[in-house]
C-alpha atoms as a PDB file:
ATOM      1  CA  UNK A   1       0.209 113.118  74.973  1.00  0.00           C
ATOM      2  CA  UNK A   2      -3.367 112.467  76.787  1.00  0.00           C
ATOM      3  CA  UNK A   3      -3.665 109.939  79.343  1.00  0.00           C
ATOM      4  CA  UNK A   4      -7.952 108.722  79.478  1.00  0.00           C
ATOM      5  CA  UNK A   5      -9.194 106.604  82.065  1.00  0.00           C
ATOM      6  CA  UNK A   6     -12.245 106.280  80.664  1.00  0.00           C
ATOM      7  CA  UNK A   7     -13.926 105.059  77.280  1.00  0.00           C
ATOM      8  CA  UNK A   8     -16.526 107.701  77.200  1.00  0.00           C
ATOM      9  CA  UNK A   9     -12.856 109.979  76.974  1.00  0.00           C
ATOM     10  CA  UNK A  10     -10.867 107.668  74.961  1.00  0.00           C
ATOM     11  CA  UNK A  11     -13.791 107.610  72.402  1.00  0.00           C
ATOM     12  CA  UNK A  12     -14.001 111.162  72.121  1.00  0.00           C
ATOM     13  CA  UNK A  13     -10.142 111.844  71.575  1.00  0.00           C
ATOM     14  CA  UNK A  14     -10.567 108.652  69.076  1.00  0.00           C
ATOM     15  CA  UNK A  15     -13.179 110.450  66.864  1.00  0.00           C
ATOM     16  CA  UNK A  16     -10.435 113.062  65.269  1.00  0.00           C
ATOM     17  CA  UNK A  17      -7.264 111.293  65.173  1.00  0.00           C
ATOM     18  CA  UNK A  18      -7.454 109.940  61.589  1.00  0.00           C
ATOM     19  CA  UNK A  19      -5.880 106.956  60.869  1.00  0.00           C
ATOM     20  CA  UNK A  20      -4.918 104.666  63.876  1.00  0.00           C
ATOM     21  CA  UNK A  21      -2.543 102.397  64.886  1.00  0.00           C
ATOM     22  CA  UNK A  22      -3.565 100.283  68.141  1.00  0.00           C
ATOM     23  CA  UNK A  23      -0.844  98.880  70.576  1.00  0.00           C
ATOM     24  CA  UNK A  24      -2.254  97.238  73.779  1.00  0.00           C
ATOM     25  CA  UNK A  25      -0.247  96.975  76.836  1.00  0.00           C
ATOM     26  CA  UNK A  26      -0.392  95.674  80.542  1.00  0.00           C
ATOM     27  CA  UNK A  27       2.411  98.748  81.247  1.00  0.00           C
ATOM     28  CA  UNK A  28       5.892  97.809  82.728  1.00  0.00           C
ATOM     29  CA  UNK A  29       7.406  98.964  79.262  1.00  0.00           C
ATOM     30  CA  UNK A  30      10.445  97.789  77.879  1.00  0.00           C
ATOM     31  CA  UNK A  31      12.305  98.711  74.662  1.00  0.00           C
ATOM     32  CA  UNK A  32      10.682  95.837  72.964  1.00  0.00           C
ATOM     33  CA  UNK A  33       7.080  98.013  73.270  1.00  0.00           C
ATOM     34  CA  UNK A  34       9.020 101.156  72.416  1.00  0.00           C
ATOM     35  CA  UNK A  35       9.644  99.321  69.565  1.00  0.00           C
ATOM     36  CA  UNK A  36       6.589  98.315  68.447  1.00  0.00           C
ATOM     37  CA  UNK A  37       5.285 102.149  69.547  1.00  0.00           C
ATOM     38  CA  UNK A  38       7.537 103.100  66.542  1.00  0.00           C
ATOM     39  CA  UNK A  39       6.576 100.790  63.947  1.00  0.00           C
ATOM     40  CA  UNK A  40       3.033 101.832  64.526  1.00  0.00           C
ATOM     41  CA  UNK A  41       4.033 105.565  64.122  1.00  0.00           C
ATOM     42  CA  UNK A  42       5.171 104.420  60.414  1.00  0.00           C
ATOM     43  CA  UNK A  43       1.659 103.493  59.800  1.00  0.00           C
ATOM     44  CA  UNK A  44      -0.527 105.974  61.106  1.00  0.00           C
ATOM     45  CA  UNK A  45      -1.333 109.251  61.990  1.00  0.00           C
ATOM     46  CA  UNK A  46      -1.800 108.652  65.256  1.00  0.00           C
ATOM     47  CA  UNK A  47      -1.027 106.113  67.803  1.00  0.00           C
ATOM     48  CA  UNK A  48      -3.070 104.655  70.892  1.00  0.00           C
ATOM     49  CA  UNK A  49      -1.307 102.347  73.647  1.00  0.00           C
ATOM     50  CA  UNK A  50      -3.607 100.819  76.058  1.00  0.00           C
ATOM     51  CA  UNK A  51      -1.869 100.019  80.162  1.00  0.00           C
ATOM     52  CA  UNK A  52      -4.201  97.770  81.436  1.00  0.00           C
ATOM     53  CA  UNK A  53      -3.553  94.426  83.315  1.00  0.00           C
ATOM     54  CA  UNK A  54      -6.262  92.349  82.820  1.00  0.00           C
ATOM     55  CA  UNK A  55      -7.158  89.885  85.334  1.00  0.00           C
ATOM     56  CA  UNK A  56      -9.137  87.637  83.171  1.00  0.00           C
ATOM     57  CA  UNK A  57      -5.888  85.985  81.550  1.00  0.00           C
ATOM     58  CA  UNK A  58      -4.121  85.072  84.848  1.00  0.00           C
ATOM     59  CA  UNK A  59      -4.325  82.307  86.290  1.00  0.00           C
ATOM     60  CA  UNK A  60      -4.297  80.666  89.862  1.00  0.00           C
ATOM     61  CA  UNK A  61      -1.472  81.493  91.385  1.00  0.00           C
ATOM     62  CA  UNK A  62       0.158  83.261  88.555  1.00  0.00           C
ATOM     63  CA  UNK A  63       1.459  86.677  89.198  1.00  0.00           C
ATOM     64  CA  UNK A  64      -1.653  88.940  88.730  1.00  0.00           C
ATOM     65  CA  UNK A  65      -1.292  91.006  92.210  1.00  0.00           C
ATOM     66  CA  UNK A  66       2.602  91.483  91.516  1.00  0.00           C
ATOM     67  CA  UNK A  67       2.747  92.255  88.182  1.00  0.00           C
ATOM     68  CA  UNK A  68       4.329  95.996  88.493  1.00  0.00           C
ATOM     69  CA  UNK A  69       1.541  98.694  87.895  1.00  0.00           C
ATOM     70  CA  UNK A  70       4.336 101.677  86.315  1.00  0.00           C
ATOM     71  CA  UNK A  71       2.180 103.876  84.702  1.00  0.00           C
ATOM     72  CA  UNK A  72       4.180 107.219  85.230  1.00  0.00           C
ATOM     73  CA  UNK A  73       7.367 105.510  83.961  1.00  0.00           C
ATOM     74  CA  UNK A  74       5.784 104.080  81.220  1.00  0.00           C
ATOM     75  CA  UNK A  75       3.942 107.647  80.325  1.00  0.00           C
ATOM     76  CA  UNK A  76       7.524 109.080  79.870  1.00  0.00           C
ATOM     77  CA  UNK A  77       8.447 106.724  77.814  1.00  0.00           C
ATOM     78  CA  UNK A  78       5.222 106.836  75.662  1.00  0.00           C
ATOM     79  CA  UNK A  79       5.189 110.120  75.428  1.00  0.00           C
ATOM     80  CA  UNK A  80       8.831 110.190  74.028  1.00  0.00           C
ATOM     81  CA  UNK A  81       8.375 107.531  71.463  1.00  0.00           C
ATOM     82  CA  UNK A  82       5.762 109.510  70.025  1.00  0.00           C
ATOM     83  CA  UNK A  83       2.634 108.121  71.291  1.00  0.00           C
ATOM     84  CA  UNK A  84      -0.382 110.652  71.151  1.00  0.00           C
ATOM     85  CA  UNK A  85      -3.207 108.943  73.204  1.00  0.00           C
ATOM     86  CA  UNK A  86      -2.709 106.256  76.247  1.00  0.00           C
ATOM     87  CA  UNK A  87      -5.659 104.841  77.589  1.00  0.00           C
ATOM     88  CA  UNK A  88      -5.550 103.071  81.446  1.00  0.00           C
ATOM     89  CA  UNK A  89      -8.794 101.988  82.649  1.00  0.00           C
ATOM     90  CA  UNK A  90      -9.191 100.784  86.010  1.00  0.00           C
ATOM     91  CA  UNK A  91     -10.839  97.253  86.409  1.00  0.00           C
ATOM     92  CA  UNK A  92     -14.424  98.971  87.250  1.00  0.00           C
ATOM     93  CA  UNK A  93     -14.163 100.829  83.862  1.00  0.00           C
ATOM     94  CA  UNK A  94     -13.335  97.710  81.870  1.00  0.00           C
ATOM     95  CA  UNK A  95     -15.478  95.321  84.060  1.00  0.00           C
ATOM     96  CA  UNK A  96     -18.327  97.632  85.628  1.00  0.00           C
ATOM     97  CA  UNK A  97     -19.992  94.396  86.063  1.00  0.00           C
ATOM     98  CA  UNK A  98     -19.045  90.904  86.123  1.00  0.00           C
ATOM     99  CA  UNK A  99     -17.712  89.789  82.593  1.00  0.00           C
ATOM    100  CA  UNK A 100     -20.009  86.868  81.528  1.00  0.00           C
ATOM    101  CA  UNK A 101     -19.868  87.055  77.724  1.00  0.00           C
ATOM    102  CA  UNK A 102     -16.278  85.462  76.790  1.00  0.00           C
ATOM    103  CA  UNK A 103     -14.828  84.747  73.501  1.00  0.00           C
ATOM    104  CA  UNK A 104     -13.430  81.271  73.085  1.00  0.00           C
ATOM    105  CA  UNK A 105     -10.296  81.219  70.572  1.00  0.00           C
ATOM    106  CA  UNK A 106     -10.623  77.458  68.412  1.00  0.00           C
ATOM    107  CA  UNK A 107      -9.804  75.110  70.655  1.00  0.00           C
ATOM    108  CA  UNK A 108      -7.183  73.310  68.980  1.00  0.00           C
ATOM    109  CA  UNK A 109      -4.975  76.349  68.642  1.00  0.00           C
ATOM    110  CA  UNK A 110      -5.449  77.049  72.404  1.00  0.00           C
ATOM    111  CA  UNK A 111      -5.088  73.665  74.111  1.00  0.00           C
ATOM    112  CA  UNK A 112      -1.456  73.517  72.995  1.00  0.00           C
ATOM    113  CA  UNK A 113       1.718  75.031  74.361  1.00  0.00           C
ATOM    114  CA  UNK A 114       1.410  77.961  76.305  1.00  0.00           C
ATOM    115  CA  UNK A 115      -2.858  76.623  76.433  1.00  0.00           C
ATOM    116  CA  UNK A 116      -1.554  73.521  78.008  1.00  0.00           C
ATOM    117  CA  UNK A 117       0.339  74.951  81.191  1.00  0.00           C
ATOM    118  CA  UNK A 118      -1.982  78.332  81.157  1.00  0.00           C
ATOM    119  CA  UNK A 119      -5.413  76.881  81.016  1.00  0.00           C
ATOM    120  CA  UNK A 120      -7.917  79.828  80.073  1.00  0.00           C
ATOM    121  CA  UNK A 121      -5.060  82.179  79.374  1.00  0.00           C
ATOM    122  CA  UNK A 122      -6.110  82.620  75.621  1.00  0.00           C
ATOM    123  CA  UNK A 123      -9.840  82.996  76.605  1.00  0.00           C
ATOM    124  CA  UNK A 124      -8.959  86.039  78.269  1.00  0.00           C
ATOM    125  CA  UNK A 125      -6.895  87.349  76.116  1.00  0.00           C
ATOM    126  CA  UNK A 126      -8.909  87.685  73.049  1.00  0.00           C
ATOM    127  CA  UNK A 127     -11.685  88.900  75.187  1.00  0.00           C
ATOM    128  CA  UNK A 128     -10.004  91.669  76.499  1.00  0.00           C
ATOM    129  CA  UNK A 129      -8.405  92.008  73.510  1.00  0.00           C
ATOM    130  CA  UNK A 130     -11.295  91.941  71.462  1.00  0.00           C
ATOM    131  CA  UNK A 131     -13.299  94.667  73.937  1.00  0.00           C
ATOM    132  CA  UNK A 132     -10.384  96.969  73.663  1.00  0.00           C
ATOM    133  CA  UNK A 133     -10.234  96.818  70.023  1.00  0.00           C
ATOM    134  CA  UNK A 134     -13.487  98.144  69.692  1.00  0.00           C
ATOM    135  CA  UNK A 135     -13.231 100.503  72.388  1.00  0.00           C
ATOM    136  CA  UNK A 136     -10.704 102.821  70.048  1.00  0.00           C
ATOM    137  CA  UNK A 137     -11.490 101.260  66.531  1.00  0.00           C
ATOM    138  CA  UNK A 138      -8.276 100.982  65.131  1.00  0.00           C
ATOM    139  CA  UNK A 139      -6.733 100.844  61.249  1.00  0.00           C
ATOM    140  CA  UNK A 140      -3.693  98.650  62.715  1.00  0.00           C
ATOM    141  CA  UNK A 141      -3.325  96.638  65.637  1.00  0.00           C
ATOM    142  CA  UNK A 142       0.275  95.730  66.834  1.00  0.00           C
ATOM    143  CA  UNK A 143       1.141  92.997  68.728  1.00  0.00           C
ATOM    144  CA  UNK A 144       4.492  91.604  69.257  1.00  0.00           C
ATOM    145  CA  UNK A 145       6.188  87.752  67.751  1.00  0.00           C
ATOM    146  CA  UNK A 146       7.621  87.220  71.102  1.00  0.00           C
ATOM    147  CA  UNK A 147       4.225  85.942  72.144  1.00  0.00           C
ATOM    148  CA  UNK A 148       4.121  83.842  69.263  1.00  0.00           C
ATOM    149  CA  UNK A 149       0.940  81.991  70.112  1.00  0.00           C
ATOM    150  CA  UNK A 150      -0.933  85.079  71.400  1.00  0.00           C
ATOM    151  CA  UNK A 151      -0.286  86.403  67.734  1.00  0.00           C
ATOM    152  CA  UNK A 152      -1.314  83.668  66.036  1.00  0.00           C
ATOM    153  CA  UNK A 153      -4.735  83.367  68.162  1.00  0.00           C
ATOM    154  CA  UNK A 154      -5.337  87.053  67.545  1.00  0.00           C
ATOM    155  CA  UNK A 155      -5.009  87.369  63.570  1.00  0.00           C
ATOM    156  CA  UNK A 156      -7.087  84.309  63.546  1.00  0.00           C
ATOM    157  CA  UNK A 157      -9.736  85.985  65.435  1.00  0.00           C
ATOM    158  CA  UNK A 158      -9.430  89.358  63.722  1.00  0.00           C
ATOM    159  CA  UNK A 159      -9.805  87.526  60.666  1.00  0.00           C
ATOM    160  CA  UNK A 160     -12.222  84.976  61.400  1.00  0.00           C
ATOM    161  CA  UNK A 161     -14.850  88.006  63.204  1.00  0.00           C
ATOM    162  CA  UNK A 162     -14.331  89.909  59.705  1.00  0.00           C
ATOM    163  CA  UNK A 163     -13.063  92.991  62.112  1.00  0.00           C
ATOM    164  CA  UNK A 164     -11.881  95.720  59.737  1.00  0.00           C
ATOM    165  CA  UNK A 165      -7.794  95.997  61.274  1.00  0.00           C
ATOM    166  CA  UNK A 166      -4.697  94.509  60.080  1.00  0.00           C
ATOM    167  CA  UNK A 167      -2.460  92.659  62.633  1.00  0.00           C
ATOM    168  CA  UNK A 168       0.924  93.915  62.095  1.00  0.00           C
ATOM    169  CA  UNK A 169       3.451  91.703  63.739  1.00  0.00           C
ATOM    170  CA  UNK A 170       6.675  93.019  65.496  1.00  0.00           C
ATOM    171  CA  UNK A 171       9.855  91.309  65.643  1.00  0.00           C
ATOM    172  CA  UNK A 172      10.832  90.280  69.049  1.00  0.00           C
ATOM    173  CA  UNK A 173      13.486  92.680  70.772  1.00  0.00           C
ATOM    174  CA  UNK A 174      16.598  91.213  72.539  1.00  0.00           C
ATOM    175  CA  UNK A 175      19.422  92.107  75.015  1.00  0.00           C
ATOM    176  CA  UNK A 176      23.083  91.828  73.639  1.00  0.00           C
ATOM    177  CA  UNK A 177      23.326  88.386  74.956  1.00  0.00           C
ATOM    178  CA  UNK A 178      20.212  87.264  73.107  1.00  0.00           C
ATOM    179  CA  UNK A 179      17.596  86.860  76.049  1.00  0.00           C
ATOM    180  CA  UNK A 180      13.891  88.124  74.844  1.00  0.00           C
ATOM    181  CA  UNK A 181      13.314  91.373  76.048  1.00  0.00           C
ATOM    182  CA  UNK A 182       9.869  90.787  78.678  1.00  0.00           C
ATOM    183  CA  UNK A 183       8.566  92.389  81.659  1.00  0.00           C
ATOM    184  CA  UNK A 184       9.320  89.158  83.434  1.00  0.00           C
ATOM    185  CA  UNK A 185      13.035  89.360  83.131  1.00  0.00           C
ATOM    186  CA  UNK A 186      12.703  91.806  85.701  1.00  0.00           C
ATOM    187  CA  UNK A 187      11.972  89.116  88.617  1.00  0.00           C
ATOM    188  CA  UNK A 188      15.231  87.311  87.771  1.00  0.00           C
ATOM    189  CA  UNK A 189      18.279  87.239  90.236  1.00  0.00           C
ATOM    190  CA  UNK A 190      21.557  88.989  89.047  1.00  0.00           C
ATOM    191  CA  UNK A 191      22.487  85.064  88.809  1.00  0.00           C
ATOM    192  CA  UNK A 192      19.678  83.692  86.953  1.00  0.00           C
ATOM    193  CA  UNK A 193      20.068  86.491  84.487  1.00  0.00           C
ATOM    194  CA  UNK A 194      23.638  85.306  83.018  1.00  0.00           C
ATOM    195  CA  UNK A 195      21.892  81.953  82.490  1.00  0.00           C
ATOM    196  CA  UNK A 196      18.951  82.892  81.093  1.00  0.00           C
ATOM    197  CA  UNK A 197      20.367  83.206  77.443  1.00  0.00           C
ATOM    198  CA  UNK A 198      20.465  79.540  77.373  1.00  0.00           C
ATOM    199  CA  UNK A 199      17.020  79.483  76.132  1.00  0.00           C
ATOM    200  CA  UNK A 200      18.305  81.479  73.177  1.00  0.00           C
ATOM    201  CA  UNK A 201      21.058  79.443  72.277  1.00  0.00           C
ATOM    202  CA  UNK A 202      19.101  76.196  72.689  1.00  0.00           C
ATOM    203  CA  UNK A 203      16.212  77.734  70.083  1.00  0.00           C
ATOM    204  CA  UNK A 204      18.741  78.684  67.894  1.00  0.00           C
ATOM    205  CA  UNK A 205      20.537  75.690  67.952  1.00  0.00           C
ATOM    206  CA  UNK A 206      17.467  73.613  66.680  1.00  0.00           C
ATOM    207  CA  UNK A 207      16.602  77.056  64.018  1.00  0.00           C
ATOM    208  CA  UNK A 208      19.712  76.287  62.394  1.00  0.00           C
ATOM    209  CA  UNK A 209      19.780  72.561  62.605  1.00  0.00           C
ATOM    210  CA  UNK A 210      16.606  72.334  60.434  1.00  0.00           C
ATOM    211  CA  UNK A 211      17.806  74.690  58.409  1.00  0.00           C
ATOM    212  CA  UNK A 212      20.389  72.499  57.569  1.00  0.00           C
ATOM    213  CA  UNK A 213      18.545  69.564  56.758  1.00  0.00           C
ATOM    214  CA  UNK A 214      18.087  68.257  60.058  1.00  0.00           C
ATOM    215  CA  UNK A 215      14.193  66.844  60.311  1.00  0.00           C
ATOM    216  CA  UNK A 216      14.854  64.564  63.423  1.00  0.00           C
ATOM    217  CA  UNK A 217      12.480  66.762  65.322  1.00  0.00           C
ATOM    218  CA  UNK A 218      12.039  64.980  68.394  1.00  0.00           C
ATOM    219  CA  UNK A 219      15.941  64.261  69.080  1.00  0.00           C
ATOM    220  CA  UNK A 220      16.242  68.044  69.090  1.00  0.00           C
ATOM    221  CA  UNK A 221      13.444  68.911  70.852  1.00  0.00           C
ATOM    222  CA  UNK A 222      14.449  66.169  73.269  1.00  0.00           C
ATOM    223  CA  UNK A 223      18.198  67.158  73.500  1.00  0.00           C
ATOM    224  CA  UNK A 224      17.248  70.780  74.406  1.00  0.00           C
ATOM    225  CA  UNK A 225      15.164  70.378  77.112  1.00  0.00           C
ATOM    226  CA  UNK A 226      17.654  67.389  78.650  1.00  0.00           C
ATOM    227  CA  UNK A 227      19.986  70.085  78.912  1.00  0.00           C
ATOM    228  CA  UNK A 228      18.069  72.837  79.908  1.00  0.00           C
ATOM    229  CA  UNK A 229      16.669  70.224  82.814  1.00  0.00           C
ATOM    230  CA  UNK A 230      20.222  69.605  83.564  1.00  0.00           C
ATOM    231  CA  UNK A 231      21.019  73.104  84.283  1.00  0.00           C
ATOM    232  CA  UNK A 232      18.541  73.499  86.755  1.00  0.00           C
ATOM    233  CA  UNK A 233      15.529  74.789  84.510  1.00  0.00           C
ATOM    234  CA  UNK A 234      12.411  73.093  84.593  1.00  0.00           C
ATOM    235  CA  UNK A 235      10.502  72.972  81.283  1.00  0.00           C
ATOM    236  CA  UNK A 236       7.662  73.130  80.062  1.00  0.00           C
ATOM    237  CA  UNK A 237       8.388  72.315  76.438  1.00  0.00           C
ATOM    238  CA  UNK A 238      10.370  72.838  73.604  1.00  0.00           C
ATOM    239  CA  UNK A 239       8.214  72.210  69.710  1.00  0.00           C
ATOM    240  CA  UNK A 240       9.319  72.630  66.423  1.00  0.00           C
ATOM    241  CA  UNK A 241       5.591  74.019  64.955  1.00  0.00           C
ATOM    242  CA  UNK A 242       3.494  75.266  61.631  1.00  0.00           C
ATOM    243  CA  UNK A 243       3.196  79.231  61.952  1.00  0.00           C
ATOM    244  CA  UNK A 244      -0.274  78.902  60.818  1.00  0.00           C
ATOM    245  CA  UNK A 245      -1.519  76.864  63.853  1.00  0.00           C
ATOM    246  CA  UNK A 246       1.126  75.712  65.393  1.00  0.00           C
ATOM    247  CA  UNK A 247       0.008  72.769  64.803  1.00  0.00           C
ATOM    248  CA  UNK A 248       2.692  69.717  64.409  1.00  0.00           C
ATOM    249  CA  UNK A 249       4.659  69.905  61.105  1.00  0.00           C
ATOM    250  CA  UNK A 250       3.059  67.423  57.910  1.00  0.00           C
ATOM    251  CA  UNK A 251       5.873  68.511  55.119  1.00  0.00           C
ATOM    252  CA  UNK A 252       9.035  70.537  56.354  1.00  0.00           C
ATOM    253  CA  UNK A 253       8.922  72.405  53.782  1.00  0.00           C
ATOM    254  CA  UNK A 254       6.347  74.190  55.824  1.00  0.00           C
ATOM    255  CA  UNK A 255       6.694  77.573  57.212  1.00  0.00           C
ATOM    256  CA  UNK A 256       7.997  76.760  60.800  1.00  0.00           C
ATOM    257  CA  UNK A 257       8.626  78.097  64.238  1.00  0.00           C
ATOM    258  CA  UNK A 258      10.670  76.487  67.481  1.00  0.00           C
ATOM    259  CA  UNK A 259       8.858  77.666  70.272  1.00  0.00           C
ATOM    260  CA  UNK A 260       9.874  76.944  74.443  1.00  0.00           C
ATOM    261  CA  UNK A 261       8.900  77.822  77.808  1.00  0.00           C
ATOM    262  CA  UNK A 262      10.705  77.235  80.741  1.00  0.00           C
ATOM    263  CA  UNK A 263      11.148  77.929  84.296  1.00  0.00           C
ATOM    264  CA  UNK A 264      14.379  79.621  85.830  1.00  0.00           C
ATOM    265  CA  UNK A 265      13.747  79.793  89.324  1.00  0.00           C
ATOM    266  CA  UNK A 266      10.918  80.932  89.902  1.00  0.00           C
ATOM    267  CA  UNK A 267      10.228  83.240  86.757  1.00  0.00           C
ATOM    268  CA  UNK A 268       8.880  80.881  83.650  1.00  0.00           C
ATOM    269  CA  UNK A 269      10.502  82.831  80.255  1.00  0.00           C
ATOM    270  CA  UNK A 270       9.148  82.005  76.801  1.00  0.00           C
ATOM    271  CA  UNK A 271      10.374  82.578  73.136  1.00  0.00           C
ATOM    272  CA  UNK A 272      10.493  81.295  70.086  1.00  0.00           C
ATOM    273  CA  UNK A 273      12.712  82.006  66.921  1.00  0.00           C
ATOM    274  CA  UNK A 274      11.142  81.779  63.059  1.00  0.00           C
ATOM    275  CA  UNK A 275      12.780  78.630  61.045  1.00  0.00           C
END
């Protein structure tokens, strides 16, 4: 496996490696990349991750200067799920000068949710997203459902730009007790880990209540977050949502999602479960 920490390098390794399949990273790897590593291998003859943590998606006083920068760790385990190519740019190879031309995801898809509490987040994600896509010109991009919204902005844009990938989704990966598997987990006590599953439970409560017939949308949304608030979480919200756009349902016979995101101490945890 090649590590590049340049484009000029990345480009060049890029120009024989056939047909490509694209995950991008910030790094602090968990099985749920690995995952996603191997689904691209399935695809492709050859697999690029990008480790990069890109500043333009955090916001004040979010966790930009502690997010854990891991790159030898996650090398190893790149290299043994089969990974050819890694690239990790510094910030003065992805920003040699200030970034002043931003791409704007539709508003409506971005004001909501994860939009609402992040403000800007989505802008600089499909920026970066959308300069590292065309940095290594990829068949397949892979991005993973536990970032359900961050999915749904990037197809949109992939399509809606006319770029010549397909966004292949990957299921999200979970611990035996059903928590999502995220680099976050990591700045949970030994405590608030054996509660954190409750976020689980509660979204698959609500999965299988509509299932069953239950459309009373608010009482369930409402219910869960009373007792996550109750158990010392803090919420941000809980939404039964249209795939699509997650947009608010009009018939139920729509394809849906139950998103939520919620503080436990001081580590906010989202996820979200298909319906």
């Amino acid at each position: 496996m090649q590590i590049h920490h340049t484009i000029a390098s990345l480009r060049a390794a890029r120009a024989t490696a056939g047909r490509v399949a694209f995950v991008p990273t910030m790094g602090n790897l968990h099985e749920g990349h690995i995952t996603l590593m191997r689904q691209a291998g399935e695809r492709a003859d050859c697999v690029i991750a990008s480790v990069f943590v890109n500043r333009l998606q955090f916001g004040a006083g979010e966790d930009f200067d502690r997010y854990p920068r891991t790159l030898l760790a996650d090398s190893e385990m790149l290299a043994a799920a089969g990974v050819k190519h890694v690239f990790a740019p510094d910030e003065a190879e992805m920003y040699p000068q200030p970034q002043r031309y931003h791409l704007d995801p539709a508003p409506a898809q971005v004001s909501i949710l994860e939009g609402e509490f992040r403000p800007g987040h989505f802008r600089g994600v499909a920026t970066v997203v959308l300069k590292l896509l065309n940095i290594v010109q990829p068949d397949f991009a892979l991005f993973g459902k536990k970032d359900y919204q961050q999915l749904m902005v990037l197809t949109n844009m992939v399509r809606e730009l006319a770029l010549p990938i397909e966004v292949l989704p990957g299921d999200t990966v979970r611990a035996a007790d059903g928590l999502a598997l995220s680099s976050r987990n990591g700045y949970l006590s030994n405590v608030e880990r054996i509660r954190a599953p409750l976020l689980y439970r509660l979204l698959r409560r609500i999965r299988d209540a509509v299932r069953s017939g239950d459309h009373d949308l608010l009482t369930l949304e409402t219910d869960a977050v009373d007792e996550l608030t109750a158990a010392g979480w803090e919420p941000d919200y809980i939404a039964v949502r249209r795939r699509v756009d997650l947009q608010p349902p009009v018939h139920m016979d729509d394809p849906l999602v139950v998103l939520a995101a919620a503080r436990l101490g001081r580590t906010r945890l989202i996820d979200n479960l298909e319906i």
